[in-house]
PDB file of N, CA and C in Angstrom:
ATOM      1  N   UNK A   1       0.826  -1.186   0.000  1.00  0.00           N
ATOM      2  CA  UNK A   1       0.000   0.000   0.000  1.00  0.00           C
ATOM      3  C   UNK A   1       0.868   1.247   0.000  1.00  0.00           C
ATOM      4  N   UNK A   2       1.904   1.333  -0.411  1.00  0.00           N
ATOM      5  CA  UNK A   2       2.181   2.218  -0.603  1.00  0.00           C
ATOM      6  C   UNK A   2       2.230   3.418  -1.123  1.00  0.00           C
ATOM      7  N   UNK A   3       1.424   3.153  -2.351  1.00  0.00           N
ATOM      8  CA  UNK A   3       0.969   4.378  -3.271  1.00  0.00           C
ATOM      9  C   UNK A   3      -0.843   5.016  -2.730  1.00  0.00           C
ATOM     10  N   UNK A   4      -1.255   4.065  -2.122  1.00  0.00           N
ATOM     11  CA  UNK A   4      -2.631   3.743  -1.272  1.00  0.00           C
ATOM     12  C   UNK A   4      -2.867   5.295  -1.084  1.00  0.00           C
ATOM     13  N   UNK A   5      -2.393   6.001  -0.084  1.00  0.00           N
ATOM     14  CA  UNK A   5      -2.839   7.562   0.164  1.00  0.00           C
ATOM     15  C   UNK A   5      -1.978   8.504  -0.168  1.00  0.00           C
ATOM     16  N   UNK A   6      -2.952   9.893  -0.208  1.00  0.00           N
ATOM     17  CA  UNK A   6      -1.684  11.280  -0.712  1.00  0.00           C
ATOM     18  C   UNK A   6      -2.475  12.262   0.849  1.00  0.00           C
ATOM     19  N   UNK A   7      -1.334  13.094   0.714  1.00  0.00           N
ATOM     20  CA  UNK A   7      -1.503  14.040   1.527  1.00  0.00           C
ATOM     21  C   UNK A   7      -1.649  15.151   0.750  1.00  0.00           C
ATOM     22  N   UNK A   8      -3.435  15.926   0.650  1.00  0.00           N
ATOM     23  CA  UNK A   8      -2.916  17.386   0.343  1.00  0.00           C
ATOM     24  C   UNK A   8      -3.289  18.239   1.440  1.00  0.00           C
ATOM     25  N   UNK A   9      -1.849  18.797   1.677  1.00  0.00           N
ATOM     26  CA  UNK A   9      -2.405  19.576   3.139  1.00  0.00           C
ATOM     27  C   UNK A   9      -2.720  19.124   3.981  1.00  0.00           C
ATOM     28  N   UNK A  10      -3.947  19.152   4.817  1.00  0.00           N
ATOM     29  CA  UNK A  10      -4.358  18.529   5.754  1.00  0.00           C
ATOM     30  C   UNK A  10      -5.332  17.463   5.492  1.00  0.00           C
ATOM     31  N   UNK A  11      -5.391  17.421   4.014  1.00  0.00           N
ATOM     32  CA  UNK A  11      -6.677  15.916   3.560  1.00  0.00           C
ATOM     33  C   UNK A  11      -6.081  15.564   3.087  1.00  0.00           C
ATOM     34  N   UNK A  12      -6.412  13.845   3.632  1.00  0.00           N
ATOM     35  CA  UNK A  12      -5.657  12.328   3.161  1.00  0.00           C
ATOM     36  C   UNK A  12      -6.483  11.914   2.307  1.00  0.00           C
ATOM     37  N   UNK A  13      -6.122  11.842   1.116  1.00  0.00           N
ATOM     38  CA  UNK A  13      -6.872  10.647   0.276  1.00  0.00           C
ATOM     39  C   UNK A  13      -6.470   9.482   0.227  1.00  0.00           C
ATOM     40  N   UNK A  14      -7.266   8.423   0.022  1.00  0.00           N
ATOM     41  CA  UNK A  14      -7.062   7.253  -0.234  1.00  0.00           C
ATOM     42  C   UNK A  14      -7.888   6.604  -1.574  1.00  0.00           C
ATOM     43  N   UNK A  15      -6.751   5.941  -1.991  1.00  0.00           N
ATOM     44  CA  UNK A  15      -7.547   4.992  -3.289  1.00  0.00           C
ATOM     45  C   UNK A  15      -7.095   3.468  -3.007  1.00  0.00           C
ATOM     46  N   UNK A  16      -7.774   2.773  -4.015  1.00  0.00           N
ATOM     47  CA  UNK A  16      -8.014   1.217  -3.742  1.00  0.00           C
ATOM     48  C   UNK A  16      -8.236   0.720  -5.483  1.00  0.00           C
ATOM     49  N   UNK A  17      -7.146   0.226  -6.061  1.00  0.00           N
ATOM     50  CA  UNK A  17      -7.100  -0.662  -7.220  1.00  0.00           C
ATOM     51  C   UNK A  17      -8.771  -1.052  -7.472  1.00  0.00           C
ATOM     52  N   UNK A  18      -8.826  -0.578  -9.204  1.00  0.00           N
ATOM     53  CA  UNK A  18     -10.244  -1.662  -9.158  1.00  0.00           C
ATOM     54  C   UNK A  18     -10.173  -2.959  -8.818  1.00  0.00           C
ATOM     55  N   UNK A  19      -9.191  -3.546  -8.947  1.00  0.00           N
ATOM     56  CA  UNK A  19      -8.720  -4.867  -8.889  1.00  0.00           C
ATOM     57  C   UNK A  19      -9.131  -5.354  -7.767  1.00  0.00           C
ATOM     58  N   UNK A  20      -8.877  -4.741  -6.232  1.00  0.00           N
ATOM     59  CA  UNK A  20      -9.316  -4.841  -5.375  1.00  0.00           C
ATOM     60  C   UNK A  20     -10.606  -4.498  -4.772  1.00  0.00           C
ATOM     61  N   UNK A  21     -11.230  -4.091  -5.247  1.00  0.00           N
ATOM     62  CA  UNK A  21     -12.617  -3.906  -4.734  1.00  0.00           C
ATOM     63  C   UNK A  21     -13.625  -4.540  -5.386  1.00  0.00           C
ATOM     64  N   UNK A  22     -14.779  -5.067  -4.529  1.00  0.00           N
ATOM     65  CA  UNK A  22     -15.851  -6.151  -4.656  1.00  0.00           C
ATOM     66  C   UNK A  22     -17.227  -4.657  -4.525  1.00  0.00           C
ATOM     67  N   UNK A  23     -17.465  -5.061  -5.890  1.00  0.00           N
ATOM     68  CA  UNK A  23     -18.523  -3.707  -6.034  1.00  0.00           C
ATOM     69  C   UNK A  23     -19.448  -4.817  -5.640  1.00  0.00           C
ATOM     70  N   UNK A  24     -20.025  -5.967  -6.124  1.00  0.00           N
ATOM     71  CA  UNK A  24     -21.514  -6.319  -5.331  1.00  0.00           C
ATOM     72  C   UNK A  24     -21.227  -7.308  -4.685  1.00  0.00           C
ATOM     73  N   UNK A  25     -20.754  -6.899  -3.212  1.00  0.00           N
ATOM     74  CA  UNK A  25     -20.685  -7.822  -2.030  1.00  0.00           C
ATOM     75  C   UNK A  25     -22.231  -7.777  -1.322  1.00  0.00           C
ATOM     76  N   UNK A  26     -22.671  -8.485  -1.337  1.00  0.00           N
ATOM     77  CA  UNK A  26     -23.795  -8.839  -0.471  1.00  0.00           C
ATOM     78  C   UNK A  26     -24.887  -8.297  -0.742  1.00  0.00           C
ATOM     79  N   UNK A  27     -24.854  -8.051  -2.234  1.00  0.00           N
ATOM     80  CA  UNK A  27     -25.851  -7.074  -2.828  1.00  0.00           C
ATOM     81  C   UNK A  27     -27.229  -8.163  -3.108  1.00  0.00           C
ATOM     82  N   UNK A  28     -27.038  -9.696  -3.793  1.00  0.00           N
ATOM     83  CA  UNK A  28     -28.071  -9.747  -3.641  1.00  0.00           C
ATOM     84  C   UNK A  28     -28.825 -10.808  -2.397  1.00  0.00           C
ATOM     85  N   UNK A  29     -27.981 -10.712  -1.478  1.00  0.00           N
ATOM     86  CA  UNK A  29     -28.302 -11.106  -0.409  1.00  0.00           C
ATOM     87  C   UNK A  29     -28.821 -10.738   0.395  1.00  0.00           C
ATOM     88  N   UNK A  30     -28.458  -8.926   0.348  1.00  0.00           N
ATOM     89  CA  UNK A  30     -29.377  -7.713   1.035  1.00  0.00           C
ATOM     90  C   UNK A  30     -30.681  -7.118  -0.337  1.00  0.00           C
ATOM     91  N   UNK A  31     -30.569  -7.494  -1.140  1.00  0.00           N
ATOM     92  CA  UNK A  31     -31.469  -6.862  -2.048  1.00  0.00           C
ATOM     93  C   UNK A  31     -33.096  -7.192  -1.353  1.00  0.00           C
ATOM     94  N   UNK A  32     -33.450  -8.189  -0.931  1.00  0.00           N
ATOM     95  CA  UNK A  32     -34.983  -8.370  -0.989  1.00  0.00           C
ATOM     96  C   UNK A  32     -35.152  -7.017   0.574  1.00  0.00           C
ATOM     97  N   UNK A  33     -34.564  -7.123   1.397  1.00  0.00           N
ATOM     98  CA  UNK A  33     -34.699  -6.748   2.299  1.00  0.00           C
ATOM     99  C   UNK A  33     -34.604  -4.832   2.408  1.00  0.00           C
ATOM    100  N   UNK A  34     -33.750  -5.008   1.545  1.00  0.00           N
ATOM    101  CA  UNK A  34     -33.557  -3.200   1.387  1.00  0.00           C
ATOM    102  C   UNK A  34     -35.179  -2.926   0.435  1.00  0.00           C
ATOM    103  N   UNK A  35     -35.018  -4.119  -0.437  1.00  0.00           N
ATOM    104  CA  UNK A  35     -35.860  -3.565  -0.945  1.00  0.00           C
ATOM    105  C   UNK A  35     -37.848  -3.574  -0.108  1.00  0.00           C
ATOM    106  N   UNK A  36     -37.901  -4.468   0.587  1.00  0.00           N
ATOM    107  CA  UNK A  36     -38.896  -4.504   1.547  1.00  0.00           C
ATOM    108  C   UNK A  36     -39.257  -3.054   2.005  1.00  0.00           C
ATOM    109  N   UNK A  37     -37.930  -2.815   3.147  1.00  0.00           N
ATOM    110  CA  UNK A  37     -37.665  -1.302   3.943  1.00  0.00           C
ATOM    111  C   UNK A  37     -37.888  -0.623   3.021  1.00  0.00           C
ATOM    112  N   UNK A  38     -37.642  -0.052   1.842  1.00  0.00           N
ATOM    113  CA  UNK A  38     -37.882   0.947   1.012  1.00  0.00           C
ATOM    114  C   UNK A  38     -39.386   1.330   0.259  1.00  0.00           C
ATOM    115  N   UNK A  39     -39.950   0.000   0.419  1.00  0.00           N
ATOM    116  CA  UNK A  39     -41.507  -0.100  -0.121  1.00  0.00           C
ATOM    117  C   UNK A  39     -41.999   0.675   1.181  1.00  0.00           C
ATOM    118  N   UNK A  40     -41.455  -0.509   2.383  1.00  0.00           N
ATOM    119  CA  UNK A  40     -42.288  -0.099   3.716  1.00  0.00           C
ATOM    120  C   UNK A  40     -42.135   1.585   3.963  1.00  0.00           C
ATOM    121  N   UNK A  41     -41.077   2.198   3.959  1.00  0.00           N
ATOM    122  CA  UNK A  41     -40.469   3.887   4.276  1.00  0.00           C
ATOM    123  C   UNK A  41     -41.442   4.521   3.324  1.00  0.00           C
ATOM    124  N   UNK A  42     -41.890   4.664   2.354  1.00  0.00           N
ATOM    125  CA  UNK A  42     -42.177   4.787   1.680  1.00  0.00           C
ATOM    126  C   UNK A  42     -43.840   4.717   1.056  1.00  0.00           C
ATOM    127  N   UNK A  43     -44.312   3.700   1.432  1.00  0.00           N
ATOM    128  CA  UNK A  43     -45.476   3.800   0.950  1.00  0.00           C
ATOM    129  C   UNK A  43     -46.825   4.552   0.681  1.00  0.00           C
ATOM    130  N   UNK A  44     -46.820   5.102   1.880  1.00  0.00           N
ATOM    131  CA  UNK A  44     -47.818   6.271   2.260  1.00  0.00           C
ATOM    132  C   UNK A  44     -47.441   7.827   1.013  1.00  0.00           C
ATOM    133  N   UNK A  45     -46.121   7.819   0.859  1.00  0.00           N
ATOM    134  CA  UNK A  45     -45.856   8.597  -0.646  1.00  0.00           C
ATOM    135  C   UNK A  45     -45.707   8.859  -1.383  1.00  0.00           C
ATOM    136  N   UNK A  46     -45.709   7.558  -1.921  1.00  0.00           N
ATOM    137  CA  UNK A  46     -45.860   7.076  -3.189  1.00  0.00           C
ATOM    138  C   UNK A  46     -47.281   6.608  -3.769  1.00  0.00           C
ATOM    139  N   UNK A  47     -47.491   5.509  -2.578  1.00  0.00           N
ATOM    140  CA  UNK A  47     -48.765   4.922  -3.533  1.00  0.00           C
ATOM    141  C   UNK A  47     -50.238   6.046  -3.718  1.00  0.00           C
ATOM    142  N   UNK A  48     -50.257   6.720  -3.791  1.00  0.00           N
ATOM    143  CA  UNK A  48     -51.711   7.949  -4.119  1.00  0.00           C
ATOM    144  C   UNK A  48     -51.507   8.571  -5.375  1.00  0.00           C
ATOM    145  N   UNK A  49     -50.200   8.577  -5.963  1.00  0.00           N
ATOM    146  CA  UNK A  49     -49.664   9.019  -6.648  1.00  0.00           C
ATOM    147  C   UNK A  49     -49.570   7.917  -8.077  1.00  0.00           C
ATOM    148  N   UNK A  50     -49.347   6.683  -7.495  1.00  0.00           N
ATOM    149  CA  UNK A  50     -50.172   5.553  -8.163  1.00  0.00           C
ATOM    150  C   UNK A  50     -51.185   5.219  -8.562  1.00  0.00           C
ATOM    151  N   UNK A  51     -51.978   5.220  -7.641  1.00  0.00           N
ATOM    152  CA  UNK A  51     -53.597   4.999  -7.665  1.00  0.00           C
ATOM    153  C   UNK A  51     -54.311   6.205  -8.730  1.00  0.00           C
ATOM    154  N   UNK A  52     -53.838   7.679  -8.177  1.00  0.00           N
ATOM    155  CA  UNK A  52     -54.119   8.653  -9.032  1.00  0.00           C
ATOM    156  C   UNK A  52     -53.777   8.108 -10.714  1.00  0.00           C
ATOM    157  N   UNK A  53     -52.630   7.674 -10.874  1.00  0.00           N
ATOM    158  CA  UNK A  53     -52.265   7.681 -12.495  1.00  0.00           C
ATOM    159  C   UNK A  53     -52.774   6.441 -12.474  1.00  0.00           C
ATOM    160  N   UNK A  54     -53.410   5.353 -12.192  1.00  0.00           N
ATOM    161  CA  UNK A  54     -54.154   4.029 -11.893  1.00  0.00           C
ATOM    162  C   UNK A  54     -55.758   4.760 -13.055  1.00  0.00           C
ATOM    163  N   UNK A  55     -56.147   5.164 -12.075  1.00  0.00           N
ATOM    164  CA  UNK A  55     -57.415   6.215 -12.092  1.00  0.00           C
ATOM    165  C   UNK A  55     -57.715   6.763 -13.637  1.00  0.00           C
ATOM    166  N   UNK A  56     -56.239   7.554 -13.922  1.00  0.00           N
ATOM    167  CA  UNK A  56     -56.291   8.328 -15.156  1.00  0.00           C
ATOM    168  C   UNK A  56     -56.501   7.270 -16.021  1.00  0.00           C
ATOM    169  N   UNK A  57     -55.341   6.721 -16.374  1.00  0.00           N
ATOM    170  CA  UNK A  57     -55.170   5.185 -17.311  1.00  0.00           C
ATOM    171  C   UNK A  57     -55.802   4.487 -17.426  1.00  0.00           C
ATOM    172  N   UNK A  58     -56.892   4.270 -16.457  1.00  0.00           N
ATOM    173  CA  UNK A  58     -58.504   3.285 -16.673  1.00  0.00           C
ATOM    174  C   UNK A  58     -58.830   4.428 -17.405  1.00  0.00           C
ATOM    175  N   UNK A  59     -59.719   5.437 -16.757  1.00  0.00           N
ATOM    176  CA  UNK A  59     -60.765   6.209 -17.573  1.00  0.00           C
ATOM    177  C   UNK A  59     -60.332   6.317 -18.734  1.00  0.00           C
ATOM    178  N   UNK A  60     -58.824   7.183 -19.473  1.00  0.00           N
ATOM    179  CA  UNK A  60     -58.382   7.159 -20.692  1.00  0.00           C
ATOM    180  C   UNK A  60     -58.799   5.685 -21.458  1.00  0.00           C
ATOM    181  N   UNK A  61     -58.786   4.842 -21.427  1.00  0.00           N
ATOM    182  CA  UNK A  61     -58.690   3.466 -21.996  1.00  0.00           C
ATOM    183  C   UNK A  61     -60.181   3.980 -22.204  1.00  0.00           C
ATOM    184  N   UNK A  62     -61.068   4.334 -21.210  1.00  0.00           N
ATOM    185  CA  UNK A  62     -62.399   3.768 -21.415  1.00  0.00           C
ATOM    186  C   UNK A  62     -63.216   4.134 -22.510  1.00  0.00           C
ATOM    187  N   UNK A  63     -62.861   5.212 -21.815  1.00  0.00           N
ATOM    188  CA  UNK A  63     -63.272   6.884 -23.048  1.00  0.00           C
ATOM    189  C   UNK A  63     -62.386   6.669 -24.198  1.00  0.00           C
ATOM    190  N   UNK A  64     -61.082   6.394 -24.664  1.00  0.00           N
ATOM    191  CA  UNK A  64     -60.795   6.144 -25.974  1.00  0.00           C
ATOM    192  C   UNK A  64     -61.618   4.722 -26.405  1.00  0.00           C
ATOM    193  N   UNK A  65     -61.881   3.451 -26.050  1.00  0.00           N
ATOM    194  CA  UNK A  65     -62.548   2.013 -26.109  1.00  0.00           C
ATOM    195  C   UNK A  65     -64.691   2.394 -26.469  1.00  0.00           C
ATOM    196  N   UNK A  66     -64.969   3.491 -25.754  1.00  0.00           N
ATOM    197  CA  UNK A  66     -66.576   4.312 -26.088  1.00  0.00           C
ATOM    198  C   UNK A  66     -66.482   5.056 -27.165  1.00  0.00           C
ATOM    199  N   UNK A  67     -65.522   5.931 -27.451  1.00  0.00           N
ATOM    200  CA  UNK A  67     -65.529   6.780 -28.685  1.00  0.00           C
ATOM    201  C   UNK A  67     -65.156   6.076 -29.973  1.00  0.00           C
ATOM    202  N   UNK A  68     -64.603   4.919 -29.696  1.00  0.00           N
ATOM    203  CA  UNK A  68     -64.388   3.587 -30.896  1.00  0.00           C
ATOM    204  C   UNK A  68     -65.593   2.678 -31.052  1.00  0.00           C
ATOM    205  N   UNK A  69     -66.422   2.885 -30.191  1.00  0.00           N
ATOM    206  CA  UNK A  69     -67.912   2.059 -30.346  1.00  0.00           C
ATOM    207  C   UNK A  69     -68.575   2.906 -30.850  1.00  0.00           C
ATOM    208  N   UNK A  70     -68.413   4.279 -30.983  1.00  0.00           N
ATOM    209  CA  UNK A  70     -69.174   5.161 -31.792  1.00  0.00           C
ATOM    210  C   UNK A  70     -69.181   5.104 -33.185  1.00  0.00           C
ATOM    211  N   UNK A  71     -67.649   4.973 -33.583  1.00  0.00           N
ATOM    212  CA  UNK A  71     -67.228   4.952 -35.145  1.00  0.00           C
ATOM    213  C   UNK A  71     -67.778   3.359 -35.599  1.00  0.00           C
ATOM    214  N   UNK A  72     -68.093   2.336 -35.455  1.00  0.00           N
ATOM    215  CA  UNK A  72     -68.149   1.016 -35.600  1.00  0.00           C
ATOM    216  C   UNK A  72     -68.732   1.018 -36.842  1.00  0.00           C
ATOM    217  N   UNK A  73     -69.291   0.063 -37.669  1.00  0.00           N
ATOM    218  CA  UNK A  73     -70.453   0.287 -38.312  1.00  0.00           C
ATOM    219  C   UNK A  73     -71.651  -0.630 -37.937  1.00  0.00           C
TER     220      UNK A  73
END
């Protein structure tokens, strides 16, 4: 490790070879669970915001699917 940190001034940096680093350690071992917590944190502000564009996207369908029963012959 010798090339490992610099000093500028009073901040130390440090680097680490790509070689050496494990970008998805325990990623999908923690995935269901982060992803649980994040639904759970979350839900109350998201989902209305859902339901709302839920809402739109039925009626649109409906009203374009009625104005096509108009043209029929």
């Amino acid at each position: 490790m010798g090339q490992a940190s610099k000093v500028f001034g009073k901040q130390i940096t440090y680097s680490v070879s790509p070689f050496q680093q494990k970008l998805f350690v325990n990623y999908f071992k923690n995935a269901i669970p982060h992803l649980r917590r994040g639904v759970k944190d979350n839900f109350f502000c998201s989902v209305p915001y859902f339901a709302a564009l839920y809402i739109t996207v039925n009626w649109a369908n409906e009203t374009y699917h009625n104005e096509m029963k108009d043209h029929w012959y």
